[in-house]
PDB file of N, CA and C in Angstrom:
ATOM      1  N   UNK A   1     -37.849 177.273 115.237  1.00  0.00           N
ATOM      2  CA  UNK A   1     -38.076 178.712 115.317  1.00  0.00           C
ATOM      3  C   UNK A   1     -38.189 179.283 113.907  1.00  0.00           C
ATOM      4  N   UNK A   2     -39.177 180.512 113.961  1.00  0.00           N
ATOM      5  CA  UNK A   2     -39.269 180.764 112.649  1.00  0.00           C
ATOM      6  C   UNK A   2     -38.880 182.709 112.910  1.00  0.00           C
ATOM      7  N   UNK A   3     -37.666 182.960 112.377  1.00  0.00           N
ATOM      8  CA  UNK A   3     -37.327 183.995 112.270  1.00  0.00           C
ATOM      9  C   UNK A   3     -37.121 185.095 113.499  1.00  0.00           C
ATOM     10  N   UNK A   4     -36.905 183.865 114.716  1.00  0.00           N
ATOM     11  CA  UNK A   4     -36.777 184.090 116.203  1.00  0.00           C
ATOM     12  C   UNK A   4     -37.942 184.007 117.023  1.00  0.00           C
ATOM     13  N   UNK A   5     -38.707 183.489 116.478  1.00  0.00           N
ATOM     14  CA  UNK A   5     -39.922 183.179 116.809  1.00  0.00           C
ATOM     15  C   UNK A   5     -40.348 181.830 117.044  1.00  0.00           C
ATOM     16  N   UNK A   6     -40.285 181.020 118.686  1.00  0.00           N
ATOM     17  CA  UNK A   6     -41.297 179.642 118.770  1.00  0.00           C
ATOM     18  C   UNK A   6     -42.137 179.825 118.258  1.00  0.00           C
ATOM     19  N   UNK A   7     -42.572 178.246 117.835  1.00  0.00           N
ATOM     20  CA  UNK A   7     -43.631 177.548 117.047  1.00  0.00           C
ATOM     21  C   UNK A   7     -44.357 176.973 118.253  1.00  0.00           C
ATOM     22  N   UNK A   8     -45.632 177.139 118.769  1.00  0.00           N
ATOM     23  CA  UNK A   8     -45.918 176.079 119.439  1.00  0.00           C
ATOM     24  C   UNK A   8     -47.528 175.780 119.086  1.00  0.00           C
ATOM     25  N   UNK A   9     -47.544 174.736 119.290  1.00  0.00           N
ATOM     26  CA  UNK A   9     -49.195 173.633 118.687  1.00  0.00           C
ATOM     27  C   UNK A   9     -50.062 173.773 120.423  1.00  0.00           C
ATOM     28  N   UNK A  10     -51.276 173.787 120.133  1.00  0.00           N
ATOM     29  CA  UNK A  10     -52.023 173.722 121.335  1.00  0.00           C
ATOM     30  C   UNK A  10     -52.291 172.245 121.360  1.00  0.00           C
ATOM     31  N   UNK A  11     -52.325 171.737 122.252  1.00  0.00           N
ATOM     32  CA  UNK A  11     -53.196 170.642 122.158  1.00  0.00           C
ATOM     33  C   UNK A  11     -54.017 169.754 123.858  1.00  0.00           C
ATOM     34  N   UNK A  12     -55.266 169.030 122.807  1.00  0.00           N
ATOM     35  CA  UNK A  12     -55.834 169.087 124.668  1.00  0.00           C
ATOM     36  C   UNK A  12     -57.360 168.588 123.848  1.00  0.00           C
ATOM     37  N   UNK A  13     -58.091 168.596 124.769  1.00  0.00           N
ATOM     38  CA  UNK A  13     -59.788 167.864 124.354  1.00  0.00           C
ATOM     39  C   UNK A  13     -60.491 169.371 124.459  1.00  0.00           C
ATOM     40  N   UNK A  14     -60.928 169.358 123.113  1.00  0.00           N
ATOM     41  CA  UNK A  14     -61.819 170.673 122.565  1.00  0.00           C
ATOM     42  C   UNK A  14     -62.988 171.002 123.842  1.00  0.00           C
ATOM     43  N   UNK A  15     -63.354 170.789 124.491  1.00  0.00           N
ATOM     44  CA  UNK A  15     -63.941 171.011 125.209  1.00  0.00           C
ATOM     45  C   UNK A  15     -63.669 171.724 126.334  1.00  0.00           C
ATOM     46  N   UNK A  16     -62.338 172.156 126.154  1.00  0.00           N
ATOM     47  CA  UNK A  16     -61.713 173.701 127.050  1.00  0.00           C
ATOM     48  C   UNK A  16     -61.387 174.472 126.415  1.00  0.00           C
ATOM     49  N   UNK A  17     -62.621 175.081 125.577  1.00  0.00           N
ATOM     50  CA  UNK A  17     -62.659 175.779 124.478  1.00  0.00           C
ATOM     51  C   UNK A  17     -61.981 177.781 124.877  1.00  0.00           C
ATOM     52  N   UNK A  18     -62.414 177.816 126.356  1.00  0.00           N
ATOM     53  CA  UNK A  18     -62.099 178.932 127.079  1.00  0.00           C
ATOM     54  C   UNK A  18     -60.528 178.899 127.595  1.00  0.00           C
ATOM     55  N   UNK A  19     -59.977 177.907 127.690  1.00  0.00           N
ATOM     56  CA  UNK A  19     -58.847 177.826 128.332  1.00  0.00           C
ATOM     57  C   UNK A  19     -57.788 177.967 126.619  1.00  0.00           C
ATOM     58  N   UNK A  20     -58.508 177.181 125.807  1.00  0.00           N
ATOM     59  CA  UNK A  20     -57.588 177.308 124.358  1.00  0.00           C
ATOM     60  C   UNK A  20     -57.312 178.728 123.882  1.00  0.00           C
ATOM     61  N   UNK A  21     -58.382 178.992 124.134  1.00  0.00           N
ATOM     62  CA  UNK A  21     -58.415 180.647 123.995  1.00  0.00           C
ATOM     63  C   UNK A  21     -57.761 181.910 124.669  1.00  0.00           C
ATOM     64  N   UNK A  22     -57.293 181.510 126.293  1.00  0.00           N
ATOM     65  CA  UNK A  22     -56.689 181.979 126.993  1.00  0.00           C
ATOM     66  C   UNK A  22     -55.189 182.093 127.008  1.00  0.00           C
ATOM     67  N   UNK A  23     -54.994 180.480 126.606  1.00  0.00           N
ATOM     68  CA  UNK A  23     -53.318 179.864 126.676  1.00  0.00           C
ATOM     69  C   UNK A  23     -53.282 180.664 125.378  1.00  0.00           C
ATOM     70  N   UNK A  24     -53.687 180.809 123.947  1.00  0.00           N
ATOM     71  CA  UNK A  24     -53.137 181.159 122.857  1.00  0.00           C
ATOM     72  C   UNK A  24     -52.921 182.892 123.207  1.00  0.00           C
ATOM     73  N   UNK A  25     -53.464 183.455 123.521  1.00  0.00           N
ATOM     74  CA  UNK A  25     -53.573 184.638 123.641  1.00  0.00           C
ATOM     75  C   UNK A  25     -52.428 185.318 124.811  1.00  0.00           C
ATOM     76  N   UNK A  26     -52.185 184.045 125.722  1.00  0.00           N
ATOM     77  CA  UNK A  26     -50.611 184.371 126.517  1.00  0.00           C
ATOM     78  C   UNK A  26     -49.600 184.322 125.848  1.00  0.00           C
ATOM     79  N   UNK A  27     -49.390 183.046 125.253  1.00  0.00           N
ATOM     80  CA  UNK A  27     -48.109 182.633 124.111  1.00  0.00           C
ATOM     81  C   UNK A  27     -48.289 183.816 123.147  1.00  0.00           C
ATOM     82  N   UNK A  28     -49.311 184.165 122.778  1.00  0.00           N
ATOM     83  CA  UNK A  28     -49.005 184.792 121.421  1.00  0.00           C
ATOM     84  C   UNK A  28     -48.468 186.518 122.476  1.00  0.00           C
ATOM     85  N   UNK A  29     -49.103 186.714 123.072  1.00  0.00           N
ATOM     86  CA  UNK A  29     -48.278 187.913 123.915  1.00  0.00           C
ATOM     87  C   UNK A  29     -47.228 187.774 124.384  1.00  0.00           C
ATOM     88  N   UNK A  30     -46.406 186.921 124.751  1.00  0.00           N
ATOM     89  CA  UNK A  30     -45.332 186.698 125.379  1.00  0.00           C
ATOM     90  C   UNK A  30     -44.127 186.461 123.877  1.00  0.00           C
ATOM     91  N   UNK A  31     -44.728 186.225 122.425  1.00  0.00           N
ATOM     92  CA  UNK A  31     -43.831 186.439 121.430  1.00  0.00           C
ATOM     93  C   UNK A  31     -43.676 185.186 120.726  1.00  0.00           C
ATOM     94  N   UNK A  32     -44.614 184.331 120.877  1.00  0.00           N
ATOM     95  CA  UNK A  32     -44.583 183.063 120.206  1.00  0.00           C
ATOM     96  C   UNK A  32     -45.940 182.831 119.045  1.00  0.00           C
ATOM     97  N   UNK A  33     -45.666 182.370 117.891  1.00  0.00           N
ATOM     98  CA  UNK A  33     -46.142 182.033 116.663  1.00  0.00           C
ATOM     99  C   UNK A  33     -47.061 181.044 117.102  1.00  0.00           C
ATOM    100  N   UNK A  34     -48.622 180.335 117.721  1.00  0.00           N
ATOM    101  CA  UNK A  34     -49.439 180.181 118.341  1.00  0.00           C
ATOM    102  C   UNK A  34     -50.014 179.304 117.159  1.00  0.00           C
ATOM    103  N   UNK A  35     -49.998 177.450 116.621  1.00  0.00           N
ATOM    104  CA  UNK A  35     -50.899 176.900 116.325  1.00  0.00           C
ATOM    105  C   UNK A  35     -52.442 176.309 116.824  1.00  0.00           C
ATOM    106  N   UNK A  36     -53.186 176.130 116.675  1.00  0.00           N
ATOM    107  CA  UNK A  36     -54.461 175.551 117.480  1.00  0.00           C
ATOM    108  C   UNK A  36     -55.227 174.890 116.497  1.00  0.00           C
ATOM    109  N   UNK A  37     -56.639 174.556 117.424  1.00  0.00           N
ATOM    110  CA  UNK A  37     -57.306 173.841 116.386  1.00  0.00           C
ATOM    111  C   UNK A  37     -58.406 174.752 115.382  1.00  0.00           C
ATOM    112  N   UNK A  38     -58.644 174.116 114.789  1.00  0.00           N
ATOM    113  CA  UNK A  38     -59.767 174.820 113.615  1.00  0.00           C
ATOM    114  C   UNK A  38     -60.724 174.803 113.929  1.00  0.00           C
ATOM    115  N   UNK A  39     -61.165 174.006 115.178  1.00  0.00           N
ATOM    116  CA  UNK A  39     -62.409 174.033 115.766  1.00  0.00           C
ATOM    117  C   UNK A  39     -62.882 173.681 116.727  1.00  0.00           C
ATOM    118  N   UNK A  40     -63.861 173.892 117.475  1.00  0.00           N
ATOM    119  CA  UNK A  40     -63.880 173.082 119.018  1.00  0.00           C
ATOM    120  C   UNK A  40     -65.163 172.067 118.918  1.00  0.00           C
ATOM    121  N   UNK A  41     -64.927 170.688 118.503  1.00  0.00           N
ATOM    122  CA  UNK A  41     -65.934 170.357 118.128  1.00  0.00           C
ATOM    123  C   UNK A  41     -66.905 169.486 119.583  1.00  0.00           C
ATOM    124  N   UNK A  42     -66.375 170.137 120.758  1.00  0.00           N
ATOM    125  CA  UNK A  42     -66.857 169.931 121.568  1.00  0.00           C
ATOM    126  C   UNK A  42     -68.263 170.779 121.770  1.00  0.00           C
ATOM    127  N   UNK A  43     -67.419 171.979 121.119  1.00  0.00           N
ATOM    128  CA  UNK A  43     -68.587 173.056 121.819  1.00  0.00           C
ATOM    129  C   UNK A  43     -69.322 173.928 120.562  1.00  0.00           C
ATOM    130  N   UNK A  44     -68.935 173.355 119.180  1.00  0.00           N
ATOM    131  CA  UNK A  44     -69.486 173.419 118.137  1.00  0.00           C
ATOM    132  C   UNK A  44     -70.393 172.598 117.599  1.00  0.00           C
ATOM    133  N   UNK A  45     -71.330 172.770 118.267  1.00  0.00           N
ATOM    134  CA  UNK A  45     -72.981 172.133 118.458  1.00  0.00           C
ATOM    135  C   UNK A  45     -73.382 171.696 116.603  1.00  0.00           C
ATOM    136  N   UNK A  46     -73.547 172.936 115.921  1.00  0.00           N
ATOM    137  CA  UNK A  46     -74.216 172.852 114.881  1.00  0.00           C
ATOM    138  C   UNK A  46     -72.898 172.353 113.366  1.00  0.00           C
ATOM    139  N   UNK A  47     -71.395 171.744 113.711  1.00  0.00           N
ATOM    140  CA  UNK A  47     -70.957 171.217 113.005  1.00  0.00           C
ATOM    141  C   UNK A  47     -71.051 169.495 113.579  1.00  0.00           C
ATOM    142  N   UNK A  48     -71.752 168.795 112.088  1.00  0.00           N
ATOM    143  CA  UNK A  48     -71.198 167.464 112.446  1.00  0.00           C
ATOM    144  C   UNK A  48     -70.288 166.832 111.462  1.00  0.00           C
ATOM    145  N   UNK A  49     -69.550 166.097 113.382  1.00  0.00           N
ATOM    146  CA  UNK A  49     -68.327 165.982 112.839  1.00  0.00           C
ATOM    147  C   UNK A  49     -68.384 164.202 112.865  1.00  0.00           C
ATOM    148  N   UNK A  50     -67.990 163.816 111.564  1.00  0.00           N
ATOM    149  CA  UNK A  50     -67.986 162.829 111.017  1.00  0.00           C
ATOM    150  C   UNK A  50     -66.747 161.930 110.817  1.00  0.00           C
ATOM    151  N   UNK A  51     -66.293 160.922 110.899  1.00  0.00           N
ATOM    152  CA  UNK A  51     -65.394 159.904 110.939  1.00  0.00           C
ATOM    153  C   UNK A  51     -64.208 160.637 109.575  1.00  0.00           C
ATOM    154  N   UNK A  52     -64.168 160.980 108.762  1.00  0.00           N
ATOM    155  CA  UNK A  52     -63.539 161.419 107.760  1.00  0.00           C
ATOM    156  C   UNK A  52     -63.555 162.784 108.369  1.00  0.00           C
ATOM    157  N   UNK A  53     -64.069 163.710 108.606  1.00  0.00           N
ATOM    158  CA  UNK A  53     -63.587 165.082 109.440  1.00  0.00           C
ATOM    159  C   UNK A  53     -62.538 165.007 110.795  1.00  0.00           C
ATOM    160  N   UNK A  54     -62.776 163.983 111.892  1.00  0.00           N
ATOM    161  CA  UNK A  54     -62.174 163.521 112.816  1.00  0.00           C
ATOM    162  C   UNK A  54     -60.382 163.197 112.205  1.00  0.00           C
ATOM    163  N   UNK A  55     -60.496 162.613 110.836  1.00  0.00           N
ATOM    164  CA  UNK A  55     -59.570 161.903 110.775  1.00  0.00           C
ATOM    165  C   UNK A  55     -58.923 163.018 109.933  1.00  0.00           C
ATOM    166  N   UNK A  56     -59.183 163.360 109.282  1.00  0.00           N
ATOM    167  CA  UNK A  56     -58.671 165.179 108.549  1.00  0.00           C
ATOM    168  C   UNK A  56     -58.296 165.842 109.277  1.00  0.00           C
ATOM    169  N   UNK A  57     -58.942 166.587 110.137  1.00  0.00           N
ATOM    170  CA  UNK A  57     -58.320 167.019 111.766  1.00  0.00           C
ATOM    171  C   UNK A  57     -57.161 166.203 112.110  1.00  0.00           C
ATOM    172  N   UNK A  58     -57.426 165.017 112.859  1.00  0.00           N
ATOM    173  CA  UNK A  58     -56.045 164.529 113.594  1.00  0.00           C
ATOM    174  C   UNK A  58     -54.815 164.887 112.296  1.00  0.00           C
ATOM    175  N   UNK A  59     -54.968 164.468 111.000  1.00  0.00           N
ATOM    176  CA  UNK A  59     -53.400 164.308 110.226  1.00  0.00           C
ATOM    177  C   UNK A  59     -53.501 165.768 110.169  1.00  0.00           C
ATOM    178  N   UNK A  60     -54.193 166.651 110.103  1.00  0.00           N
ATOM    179  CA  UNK A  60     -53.598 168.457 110.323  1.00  0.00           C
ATOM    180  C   UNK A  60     -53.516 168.475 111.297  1.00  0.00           C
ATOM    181  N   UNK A  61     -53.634 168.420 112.297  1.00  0.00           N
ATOM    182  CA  UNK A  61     -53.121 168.589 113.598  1.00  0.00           C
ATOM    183  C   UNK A  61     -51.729 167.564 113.727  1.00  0.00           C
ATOM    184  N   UNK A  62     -51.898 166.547 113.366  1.00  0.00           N
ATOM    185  CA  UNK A  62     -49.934 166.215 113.134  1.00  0.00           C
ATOM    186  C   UNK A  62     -49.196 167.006 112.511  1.00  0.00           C
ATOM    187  N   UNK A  63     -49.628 167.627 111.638  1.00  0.00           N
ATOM    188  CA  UNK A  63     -49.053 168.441 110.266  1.00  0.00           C
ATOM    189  C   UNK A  63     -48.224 169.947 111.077  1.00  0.00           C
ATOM    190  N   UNK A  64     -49.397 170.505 111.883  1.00  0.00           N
ATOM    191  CA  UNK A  64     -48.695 171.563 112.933  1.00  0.00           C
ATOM    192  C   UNK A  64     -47.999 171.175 114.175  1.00  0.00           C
ATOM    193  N   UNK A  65     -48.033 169.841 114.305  1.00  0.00           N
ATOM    194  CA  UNK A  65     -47.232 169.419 115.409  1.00  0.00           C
ATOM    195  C   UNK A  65     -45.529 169.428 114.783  1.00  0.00           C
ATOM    196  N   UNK A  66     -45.966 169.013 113.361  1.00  0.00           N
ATOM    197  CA  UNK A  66     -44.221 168.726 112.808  1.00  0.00           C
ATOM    198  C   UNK A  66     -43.902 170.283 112.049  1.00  0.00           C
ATOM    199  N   UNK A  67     -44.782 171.145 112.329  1.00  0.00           N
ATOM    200  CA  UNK A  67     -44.057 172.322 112.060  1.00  0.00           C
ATOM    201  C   UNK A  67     -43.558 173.175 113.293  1.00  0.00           C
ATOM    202  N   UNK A  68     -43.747 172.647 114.498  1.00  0.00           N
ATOM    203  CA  UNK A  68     -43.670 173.109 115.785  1.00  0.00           C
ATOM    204  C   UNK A  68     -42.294 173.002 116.456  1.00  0.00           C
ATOM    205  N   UNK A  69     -42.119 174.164 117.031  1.00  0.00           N
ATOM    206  CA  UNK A  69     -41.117 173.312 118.276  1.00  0.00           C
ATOM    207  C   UNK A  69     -41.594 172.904 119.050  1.00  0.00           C
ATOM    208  N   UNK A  70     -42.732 173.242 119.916  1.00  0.00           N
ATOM    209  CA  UNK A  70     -43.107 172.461 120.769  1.00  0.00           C
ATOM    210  C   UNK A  70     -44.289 172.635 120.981  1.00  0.00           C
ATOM    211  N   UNK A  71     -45.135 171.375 121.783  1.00  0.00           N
ATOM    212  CA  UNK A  71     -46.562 171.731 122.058  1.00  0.00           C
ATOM    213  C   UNK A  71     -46.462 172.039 123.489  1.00  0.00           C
ATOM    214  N   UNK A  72     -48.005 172.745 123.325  1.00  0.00           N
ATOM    215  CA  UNK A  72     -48.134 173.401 124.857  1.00  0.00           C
ATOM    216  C   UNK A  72     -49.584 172.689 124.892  1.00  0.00           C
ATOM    217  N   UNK A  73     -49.826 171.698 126.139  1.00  0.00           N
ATOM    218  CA  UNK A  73     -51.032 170.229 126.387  1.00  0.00           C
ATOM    219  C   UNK A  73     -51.710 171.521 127.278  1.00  0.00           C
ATOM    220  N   UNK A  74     -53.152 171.127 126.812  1.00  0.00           N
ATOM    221  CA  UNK A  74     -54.031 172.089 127.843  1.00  0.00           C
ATOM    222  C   UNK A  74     -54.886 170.818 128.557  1.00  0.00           C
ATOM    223  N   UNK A  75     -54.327 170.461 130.012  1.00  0.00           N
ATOM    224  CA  UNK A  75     -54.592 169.540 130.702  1.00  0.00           C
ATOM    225  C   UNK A  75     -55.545 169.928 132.158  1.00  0.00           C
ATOM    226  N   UNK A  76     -56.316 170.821 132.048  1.00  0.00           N
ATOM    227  CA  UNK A  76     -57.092 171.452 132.768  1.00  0.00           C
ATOM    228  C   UNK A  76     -57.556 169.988 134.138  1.00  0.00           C
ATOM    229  N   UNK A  77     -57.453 170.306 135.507  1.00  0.00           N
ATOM    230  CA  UNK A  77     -57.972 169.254 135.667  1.00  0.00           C
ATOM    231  C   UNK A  77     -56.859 167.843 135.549  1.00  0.00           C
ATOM    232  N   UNK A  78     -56.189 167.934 135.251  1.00  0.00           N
ATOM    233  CA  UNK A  78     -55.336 166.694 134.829  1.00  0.00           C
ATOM    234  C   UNK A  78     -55.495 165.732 133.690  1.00  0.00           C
ATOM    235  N   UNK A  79     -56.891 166.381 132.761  1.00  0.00           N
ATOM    236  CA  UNK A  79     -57.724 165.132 132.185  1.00  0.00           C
ATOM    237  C   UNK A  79     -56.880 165.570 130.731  1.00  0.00           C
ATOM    238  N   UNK A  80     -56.432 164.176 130.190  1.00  0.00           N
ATOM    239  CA  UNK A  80     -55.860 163.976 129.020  1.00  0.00           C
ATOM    240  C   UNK A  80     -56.431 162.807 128.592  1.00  0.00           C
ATOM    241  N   UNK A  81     -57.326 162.727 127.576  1.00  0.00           N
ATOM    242  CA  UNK A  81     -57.790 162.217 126.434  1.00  0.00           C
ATOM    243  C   UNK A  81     -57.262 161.427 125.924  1.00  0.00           C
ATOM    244  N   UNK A  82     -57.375 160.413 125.117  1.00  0.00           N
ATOM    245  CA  UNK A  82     -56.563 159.341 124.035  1.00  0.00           C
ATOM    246  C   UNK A  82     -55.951 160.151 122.660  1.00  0.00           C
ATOM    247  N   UNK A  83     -57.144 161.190 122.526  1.00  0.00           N
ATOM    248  CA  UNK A  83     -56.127 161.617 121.396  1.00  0.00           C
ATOM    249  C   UNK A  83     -55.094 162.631 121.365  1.00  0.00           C
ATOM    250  N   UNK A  84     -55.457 163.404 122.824  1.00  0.00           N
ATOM    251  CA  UNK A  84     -54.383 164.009 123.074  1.00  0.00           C
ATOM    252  C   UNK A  84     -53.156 163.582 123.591  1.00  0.00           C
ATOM    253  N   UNK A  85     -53.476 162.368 124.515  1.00  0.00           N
ATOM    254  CA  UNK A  85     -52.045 161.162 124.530  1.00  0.00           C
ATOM    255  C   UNK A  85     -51.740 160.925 123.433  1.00  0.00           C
ATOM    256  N   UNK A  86     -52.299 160.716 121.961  1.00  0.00           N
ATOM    257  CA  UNK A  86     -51.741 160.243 121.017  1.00  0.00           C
ATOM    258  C   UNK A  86     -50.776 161.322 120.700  1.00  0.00           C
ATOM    259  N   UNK A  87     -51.280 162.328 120.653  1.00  0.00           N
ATOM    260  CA  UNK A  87     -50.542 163.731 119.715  1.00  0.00           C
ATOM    261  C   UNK A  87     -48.985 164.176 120.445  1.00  0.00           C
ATOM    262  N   UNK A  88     -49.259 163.735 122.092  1.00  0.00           N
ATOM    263  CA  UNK A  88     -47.889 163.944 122.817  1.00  0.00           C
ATOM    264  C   UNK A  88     -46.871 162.887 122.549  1.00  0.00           C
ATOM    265  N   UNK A  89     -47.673 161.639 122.124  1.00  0.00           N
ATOM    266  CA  UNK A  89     -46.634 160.832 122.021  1.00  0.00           C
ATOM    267  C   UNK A  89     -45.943 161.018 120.759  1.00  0.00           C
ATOM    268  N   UNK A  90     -46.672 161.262 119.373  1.00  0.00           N
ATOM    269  CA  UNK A  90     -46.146 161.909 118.268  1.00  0.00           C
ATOM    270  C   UNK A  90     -45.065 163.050 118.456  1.00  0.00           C
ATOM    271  N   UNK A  91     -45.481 163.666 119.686  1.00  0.00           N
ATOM    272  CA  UNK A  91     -44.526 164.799 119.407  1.00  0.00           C
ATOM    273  C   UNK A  91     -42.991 164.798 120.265  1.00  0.00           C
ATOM    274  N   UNK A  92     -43.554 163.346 121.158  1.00  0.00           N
ATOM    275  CA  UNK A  92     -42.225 163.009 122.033  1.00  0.00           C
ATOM    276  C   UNK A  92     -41.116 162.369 120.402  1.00  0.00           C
ATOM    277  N   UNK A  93     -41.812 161.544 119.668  1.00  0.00           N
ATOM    278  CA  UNK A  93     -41.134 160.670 118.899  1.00  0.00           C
ATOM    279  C   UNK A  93     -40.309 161.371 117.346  1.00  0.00           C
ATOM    280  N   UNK A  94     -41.499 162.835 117.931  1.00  0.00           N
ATOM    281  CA  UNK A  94     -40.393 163.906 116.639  1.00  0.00           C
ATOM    282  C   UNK A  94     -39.600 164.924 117.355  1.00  0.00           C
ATOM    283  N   UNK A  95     -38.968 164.597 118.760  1.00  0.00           N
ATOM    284  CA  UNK A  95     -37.991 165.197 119.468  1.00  0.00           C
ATOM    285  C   UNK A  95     -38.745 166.801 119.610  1.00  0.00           C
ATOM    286  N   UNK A  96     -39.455 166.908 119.862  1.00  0.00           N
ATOM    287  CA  UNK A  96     -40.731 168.094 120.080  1.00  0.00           C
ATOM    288  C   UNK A  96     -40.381 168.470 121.702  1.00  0.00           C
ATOM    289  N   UNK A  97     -40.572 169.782 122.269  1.00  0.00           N
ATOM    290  CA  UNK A  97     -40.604 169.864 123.519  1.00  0.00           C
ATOM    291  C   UNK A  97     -42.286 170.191 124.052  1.00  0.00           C
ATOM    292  N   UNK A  98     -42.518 169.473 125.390  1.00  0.00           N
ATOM    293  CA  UNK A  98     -44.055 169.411 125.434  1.00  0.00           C
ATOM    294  C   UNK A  98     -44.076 170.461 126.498  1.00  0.00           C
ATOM    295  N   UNK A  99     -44.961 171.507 126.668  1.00  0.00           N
ATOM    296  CA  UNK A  99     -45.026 171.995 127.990  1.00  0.00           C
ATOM    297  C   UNK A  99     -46.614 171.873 128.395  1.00  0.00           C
ATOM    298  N   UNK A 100     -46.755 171.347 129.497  1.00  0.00           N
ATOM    299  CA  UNK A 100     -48.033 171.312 130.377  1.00  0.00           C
ATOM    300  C   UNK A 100     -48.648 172.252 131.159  1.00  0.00           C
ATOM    301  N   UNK A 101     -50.168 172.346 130.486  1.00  0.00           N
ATOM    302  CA  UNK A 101     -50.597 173.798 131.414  1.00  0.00           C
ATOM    303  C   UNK A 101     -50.984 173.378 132.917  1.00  0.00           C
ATOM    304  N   UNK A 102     -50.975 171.820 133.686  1.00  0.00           N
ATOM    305  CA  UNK A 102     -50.822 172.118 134.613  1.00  0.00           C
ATOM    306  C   UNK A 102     -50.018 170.471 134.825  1.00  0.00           C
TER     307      UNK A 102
END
């Protein structure tokens, strides 16, 4: 907590670019300090994203996972990704609390 304020990380496959947008905008109304990603490179057509961008991303996106209390998985559908399994398991192994949007 930062000054009574949860920390929480979004995380989930960029390609629920509408739902990232939705969940942040609840948390951040309900009184919580709201990390996400920098980009949706699902649905960001005209950035390419390259093996060294991919991999810049994932270690900042660890980076707000370990400033977090907890992540909130945007599992639309049930569908969870490899790298979003990766990022939960990171955040199980830094005693992180995970909450699931469904």
């Amino acid at each position: 907590m930062i000054n009574g304020f949860k920390v929480i990380t979004l995380c989930g496959s960029t390609r629920f670019k509408d739902d990232f947008i939705r969940v942040q905008q609840e948390l951040a109304l309900s009184g919580n300090i709201v990390l996400s990603v920098d980009l949706f490179s699902h649905s960001d057509a005209q950035i390419d994203m390259t093996e060294e961008l991919y991999e810049l991303f994932d270690k900042e996106h660890r980076a707000k996972i370990d400033l977090s209390d907890a992540i909130y998985v945007i599992n639309k559908g049930g569908y969870i990704g490899n790298s979003t399994r990766s990022e939960i398991e990171y955040a199980k192994e830094h005693n992180k609390e995970i909450i699931y949007m469904e």
